[in-house]
C-alpha atoms as a PDB file:
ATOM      1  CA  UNK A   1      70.300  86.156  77.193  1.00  0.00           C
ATOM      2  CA  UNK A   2      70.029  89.751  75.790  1.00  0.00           C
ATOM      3  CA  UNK A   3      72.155  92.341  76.711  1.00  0.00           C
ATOM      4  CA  UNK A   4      69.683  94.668  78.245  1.00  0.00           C
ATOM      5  CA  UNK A   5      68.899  91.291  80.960  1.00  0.00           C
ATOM      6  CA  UNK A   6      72.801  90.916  81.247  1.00  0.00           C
ATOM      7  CA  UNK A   7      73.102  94.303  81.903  1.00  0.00           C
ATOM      8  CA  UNK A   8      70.159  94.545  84.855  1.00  0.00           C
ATOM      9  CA  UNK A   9      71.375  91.319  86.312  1.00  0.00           C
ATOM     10  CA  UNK A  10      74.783  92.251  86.505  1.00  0.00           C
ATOM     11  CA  UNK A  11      73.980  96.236  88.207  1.00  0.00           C
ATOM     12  CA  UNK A  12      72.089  93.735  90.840  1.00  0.00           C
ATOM     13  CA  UNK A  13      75.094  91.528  91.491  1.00  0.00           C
ATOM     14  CA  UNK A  14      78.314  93.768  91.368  1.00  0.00           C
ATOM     15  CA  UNK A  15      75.669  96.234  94.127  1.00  0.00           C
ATOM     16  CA  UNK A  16      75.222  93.104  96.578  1.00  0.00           C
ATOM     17  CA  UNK A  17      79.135  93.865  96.708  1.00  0.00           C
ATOM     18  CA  UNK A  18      78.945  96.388  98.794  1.00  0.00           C
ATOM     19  CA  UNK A  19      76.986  94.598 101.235  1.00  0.00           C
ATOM     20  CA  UNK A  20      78.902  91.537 100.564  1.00  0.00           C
ATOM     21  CA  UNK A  21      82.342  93.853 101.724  1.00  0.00           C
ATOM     22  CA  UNK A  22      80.777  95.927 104.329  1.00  0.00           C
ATOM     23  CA  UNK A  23      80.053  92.497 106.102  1.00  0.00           C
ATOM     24  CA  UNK A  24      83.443  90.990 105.643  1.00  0.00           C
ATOM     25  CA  UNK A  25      85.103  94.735 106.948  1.00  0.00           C
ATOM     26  CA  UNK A  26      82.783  94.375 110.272  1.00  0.00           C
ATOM     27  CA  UNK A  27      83.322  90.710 110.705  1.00  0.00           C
ATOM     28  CA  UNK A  28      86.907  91.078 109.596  1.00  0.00           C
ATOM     29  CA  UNK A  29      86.838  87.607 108.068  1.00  0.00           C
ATOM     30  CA  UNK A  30      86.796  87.694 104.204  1.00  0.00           C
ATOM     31  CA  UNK A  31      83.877  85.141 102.605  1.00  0.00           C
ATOM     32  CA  UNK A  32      85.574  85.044  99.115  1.00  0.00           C
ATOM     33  CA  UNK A  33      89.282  84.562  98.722  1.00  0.00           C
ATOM     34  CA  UNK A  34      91.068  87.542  97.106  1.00  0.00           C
ATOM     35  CA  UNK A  35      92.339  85.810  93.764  1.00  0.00           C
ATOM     36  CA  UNK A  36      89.215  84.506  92.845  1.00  0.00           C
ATOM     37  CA  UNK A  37      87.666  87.894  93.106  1.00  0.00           C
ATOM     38  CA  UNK A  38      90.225  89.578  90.993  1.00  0.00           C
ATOM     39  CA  UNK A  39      89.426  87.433  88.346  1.00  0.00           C
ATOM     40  CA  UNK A  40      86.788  90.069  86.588  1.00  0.00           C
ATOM     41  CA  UNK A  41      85.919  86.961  84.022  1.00  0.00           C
ATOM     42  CA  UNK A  42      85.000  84.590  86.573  1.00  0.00           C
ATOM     43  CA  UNK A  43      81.796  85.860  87.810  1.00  0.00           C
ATOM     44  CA  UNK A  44      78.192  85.041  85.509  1.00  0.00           C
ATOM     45  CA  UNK A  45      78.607  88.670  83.925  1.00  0.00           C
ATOM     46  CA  UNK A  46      82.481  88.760  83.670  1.00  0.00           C
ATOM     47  CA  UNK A  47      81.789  85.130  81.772  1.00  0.00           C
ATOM     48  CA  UNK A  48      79.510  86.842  79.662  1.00  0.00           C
ATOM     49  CA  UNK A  49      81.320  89.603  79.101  1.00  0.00           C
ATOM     50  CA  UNK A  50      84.419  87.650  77.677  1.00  0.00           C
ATOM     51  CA  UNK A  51      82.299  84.986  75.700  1.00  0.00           C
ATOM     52  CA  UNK A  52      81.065  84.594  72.438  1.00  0.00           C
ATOM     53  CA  UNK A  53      77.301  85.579  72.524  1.00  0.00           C
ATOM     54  CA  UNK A  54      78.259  89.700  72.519  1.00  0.00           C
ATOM     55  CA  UNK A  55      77.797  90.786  68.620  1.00  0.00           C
ATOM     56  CA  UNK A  56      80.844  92.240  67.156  1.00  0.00           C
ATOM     57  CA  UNK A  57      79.260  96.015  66.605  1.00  0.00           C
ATOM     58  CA  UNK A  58      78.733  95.771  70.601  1.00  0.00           C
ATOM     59  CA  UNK A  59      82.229  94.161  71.029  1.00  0.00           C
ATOM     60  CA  UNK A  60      84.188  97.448  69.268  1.00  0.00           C
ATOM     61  CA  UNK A  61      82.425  99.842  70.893  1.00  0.00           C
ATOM     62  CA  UNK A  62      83.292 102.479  73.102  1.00  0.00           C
ATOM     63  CA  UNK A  63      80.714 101.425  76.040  1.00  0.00           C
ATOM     64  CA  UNK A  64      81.622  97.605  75.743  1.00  0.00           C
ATOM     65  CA  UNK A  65      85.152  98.803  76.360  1.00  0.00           C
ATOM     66  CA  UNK A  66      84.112 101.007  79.249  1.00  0.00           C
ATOM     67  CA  UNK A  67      82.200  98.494  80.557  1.00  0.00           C
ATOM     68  CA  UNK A  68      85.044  95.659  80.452  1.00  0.00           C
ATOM     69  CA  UNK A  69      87.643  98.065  81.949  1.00  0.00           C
ATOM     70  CA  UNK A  70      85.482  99.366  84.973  1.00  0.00           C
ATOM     71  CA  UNK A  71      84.534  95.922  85.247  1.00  0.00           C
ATOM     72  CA  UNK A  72      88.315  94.839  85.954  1.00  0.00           C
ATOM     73  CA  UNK A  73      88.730  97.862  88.087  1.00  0.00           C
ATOM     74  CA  UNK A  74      86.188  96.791  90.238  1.00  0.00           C
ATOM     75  CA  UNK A  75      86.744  93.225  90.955  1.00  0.00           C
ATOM     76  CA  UNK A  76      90.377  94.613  91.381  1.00  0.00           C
ATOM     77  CA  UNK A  77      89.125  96.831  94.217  1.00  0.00           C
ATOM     78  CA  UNK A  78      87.068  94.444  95.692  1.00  0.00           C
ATOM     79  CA  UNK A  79      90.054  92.021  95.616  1.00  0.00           C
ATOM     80  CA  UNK A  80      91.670  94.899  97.247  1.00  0.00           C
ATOM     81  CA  UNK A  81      89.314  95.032 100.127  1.00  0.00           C
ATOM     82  CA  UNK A  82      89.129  91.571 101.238  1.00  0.00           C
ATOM     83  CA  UNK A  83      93.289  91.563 101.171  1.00  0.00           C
ATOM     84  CA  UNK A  84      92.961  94.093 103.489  1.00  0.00           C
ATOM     85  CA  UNK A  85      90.244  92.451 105.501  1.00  0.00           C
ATOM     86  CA  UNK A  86      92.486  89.198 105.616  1.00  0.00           C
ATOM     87  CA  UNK A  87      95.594  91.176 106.604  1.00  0.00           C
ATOM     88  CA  UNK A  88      93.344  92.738 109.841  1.00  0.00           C
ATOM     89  CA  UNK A  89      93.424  96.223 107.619  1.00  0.00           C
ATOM     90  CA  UNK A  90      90.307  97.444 108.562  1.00  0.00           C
ATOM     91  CA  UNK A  91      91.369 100.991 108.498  1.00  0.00           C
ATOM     92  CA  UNK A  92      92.319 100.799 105.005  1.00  0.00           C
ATOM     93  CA  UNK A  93      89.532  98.428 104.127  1.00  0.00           C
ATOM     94  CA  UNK A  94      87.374 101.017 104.826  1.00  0.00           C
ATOM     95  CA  UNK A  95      89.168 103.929 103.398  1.00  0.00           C
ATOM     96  CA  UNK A  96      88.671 101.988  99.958  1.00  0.00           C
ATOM     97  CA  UNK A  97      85.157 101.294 100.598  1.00  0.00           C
ATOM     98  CA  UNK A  98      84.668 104.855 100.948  1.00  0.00           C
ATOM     99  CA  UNK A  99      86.816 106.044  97.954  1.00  0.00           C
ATOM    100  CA  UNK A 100      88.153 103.301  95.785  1.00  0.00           C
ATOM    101  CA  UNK A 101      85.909 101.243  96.014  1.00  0.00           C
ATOM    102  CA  UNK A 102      82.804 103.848  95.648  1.00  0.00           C
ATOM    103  CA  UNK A 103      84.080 105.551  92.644  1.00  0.00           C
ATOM    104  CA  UNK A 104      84.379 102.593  90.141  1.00  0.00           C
ATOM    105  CA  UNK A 105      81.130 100.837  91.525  1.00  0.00           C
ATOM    106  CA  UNK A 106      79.183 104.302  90.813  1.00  0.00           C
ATOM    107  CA  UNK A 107      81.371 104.466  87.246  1.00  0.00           C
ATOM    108  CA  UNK A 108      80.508 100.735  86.679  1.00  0.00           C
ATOM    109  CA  UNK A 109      77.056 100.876  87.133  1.00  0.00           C
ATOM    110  CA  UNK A 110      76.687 103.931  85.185  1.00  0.00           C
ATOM    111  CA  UNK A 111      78.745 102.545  82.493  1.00  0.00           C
ATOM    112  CA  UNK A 112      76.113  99.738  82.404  1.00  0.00           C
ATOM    113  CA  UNK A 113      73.543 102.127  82.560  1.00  0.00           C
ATOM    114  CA  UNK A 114      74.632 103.886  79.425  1.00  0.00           C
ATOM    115  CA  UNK A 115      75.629 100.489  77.240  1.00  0.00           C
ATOM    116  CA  UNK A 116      72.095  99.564  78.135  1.00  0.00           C
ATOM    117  CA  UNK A 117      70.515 102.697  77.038  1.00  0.00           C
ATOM    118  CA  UNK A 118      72.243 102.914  73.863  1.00  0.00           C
ATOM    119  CA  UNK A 119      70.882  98.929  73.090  1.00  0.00           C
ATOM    120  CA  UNK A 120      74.458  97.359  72.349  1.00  0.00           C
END
């Protein structure tokens, strides 16, 4: 698939987050156990990311670094969250939905945004 696709389908996923964590902070029962979402090359666009298909020029640029570092950051965060969540944290759950959590999700998808923009 081309990176432009990867890209769009990727902004779509890592936003359903939100929603995703906003349900798990309500219900205060996590749907996703922490570990596995740390792991920022487990997801379709995280597998992508760390395969093959990416041509080098993209690879040792400055926006497919960006992009692999926010990407870390946020499946960190959102790791974060649902530890939180599972520990009955809901205060702080929310305090890194509001900051944390906000802040690398907007720098993500911009980050995305940009790679996409500039075609690889």
């Amino acid at each position: 698939m081309a990176l432009d696709d990867e890209i769009t389908k990727a902004i779509g996923a890592h936003g359903m987050w939100k929603n995703r964590l906003r349900a798990a902070i309500d219900s205060g029962k996590a749907d996703a156990n922490p570990a596995d979402v740390a792991r920022d090359n487990a997801c379709p666009f995280g597998q992508w990311l760390y395969g093959t298909t990416i041509p080098a020029a993209a690879r040792n640029g400055a926006n497919y670094s960006a992009v692999r570092k926010l990407h870390a950051d946020f499946h960190r965060c959102a790791s974060t969250i649902l530890e939180c969540v599972s520990a009955g944290d809901k205060p702080r759950a929310n305090t890194l939905m509001a900051g944390e959590y906000a802040k690398v999700s907007t720098d993500l998808t911009s980050a995305m945004m940009k790679w996409k923009a500039a075609g690889a």
